[in-house]
C-alpha atoms as a PDB file:
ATOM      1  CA  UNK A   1     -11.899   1.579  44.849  1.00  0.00           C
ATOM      2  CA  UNK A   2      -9.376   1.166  42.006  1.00  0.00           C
ATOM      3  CA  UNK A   3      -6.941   3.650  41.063  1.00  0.00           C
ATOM      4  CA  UNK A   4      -8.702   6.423  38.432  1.00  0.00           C
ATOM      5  CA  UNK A   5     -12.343   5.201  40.111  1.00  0.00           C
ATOM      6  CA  UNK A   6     -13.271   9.172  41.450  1.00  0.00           C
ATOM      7  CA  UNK A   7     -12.121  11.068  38.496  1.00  0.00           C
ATOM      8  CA  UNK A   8     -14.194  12.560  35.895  1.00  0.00           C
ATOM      9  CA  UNK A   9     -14.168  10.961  32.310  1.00  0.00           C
ATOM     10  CA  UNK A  10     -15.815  12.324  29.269  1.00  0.00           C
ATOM     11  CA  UNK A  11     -15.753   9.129  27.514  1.00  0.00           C
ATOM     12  CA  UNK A  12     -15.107   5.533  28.568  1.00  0.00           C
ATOM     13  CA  UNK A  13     -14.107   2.594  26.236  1.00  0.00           C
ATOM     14  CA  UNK A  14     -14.343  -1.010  27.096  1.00  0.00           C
ATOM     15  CA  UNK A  15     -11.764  -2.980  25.657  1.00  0.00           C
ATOM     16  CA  UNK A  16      -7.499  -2.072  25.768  1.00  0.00           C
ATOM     17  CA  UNK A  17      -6.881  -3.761  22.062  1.00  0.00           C
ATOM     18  CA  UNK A  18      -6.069  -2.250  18.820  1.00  0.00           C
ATOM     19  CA  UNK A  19      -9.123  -0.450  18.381  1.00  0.00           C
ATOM     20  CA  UNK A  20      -9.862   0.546  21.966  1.00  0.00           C
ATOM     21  CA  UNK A  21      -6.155   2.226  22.664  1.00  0.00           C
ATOM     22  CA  UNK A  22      -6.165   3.946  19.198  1.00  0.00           C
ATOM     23  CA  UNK A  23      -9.829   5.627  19.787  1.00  0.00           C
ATOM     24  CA  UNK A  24      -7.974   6.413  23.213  1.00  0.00           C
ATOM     25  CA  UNK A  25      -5.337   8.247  21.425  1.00  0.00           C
ATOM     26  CA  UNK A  26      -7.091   9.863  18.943  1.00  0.00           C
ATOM     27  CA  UNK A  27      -9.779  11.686  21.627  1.00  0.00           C
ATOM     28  CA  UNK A  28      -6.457  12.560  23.927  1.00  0.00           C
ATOM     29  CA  UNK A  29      -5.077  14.443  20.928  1.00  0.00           C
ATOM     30  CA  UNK A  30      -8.301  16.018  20.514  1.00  0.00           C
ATOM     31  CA  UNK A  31      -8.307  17.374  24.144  1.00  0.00           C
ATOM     32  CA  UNK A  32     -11.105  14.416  25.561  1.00  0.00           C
ATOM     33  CA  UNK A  33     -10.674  12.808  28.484  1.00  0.00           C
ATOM     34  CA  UNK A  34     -11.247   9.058  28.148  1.00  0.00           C
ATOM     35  CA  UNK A  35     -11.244   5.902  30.375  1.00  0.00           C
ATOM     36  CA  UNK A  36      -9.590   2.576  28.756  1.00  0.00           C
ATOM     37  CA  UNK A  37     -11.433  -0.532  30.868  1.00  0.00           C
ATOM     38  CA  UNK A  38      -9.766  -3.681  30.220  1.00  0.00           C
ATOM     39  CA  UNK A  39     -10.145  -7.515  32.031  1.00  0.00           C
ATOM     40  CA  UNK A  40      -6.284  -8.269  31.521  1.00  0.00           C
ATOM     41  CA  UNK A  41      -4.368  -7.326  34.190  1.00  0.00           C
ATOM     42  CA  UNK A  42      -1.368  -6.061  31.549  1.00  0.00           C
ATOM     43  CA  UNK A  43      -1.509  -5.333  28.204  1.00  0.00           C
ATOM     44  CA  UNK A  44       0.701  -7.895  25.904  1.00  0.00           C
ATOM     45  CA  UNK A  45       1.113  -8.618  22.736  1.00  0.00           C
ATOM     46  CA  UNK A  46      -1.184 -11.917  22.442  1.00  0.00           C
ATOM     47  CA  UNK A  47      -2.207 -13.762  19.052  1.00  0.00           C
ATOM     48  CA  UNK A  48      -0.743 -14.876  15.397  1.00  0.00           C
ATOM     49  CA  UNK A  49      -0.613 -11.361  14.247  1.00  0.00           C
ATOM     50  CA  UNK A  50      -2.950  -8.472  13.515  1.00  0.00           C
ATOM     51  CA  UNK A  51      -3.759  -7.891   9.715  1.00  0.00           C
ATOM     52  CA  UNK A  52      -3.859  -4.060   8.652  1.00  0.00           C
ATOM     53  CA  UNK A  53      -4.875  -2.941   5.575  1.00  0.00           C
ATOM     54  CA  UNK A  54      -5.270   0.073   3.582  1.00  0.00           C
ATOM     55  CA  UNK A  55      -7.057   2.337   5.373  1.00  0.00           C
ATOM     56  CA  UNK A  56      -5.584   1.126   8.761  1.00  0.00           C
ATOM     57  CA  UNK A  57      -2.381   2.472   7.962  1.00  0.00           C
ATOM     58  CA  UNK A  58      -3.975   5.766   6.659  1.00  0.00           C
ATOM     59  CA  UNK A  59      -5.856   5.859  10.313  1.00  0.00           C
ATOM     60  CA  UNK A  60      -2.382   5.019  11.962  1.00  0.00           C
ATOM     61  CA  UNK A  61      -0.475   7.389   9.951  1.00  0.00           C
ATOM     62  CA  UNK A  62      -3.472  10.180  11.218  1.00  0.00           C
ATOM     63  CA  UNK A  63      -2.536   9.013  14.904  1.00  0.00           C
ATOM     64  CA  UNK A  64       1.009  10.055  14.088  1.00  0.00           C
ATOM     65  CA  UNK A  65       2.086   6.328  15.135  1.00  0.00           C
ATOM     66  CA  UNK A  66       1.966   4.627  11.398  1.00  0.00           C
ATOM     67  CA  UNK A  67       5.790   5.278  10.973  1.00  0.00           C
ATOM     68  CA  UNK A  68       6.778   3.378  13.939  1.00  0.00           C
ATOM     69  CA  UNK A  69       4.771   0.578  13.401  1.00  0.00           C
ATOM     70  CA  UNK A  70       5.881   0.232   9.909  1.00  0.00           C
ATOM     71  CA  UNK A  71       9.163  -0.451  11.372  1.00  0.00           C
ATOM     72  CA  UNK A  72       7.759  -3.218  13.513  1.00  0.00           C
ATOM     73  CA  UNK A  73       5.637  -4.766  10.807  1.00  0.00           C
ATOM     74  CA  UNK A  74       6.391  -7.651   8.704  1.00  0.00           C
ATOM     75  CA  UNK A  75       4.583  -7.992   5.448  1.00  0.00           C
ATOM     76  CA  UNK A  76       3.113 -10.978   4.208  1.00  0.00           C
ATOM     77  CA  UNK A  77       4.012 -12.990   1.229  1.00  0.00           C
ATOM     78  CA  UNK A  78       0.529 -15.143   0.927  1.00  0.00           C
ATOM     79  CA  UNK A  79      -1.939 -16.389   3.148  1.00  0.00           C
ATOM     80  CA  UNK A  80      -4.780 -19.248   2.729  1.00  0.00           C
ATOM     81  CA  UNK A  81      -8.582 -17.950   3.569  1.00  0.00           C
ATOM     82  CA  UNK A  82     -10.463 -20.853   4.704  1.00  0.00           C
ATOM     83  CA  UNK A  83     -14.178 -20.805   5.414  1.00  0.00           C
ATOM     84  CA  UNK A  84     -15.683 -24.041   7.240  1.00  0.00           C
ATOM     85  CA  UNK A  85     -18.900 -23.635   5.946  1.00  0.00           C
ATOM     86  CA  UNK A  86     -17.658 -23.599   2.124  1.00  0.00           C
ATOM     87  CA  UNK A  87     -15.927 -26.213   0.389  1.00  0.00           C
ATOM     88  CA  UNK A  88     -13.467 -23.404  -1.808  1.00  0.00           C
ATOM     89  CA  UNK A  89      -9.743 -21.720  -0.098  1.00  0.00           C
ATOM     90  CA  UNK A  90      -8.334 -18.654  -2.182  1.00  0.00           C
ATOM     91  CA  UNK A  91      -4.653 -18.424  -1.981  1.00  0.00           C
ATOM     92  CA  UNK A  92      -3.372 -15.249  -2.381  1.00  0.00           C
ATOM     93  CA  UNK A  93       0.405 -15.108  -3.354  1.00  0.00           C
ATOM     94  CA  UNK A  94       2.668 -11.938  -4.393  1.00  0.00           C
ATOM     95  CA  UNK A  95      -0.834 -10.277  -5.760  1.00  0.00           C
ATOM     96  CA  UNK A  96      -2.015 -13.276  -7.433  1.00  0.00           C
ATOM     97  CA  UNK A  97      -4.369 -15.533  -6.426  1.00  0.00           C
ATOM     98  CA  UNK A  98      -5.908 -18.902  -7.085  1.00  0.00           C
ATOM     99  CA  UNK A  99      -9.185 -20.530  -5.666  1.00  0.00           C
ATOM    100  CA  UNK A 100      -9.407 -24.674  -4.581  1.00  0.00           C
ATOM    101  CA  UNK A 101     -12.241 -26.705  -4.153  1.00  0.00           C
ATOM    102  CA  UNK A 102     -12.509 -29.922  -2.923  1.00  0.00           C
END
């Protein structure tokens, strides 16, 4: 039986990413016990980055966490959104932005 297994949960959430930690946290300060089931063995930080926008931050900031992960961030100058299905990229670039077709 794995460690946790006979205790009693009021809420269990399937998946240890962004989203599945921060509804963990956000239930904890709210006095709810909660269950975080992931596959991974450890948790790591895995990917090209993790976009957050607007009202991300305002959810982080409401976790009490947003100031330390502004220290972590890095903003981004541009980025290129492709779609494989469309023949047309929009560049965005210090707020402006330009579409391409081919």
């Amino acid at each position: 039986m794995a460690a946790g297994a006979d205790e009693l949960h009021g809420i269990i959430i399937v998946g240890g990413g962004t989203c599945g930690l921060a509804t963990a946290l956000a239930l904890h300060r709210k006095g709810i016990s909660s269950l975080v089931l992931e596959r991974a063995e450890t948790l790591r930080a895995t990917g090209a980055g993790i976009g957050i926008q607007v009202n991300g931050w305002r959810a982080l900031d409401q976790l009490e966490v947003g100031d330390e992960l502004r220290k972590l961030a890095m903003p981004l100058s541009g980025y290129v959104r492709a779609c494989l299905l469309l023949p047309l990229s929009i560049v965005f670039n210090s707020n402006k932005f330009s579409l391409y077709g081919w």
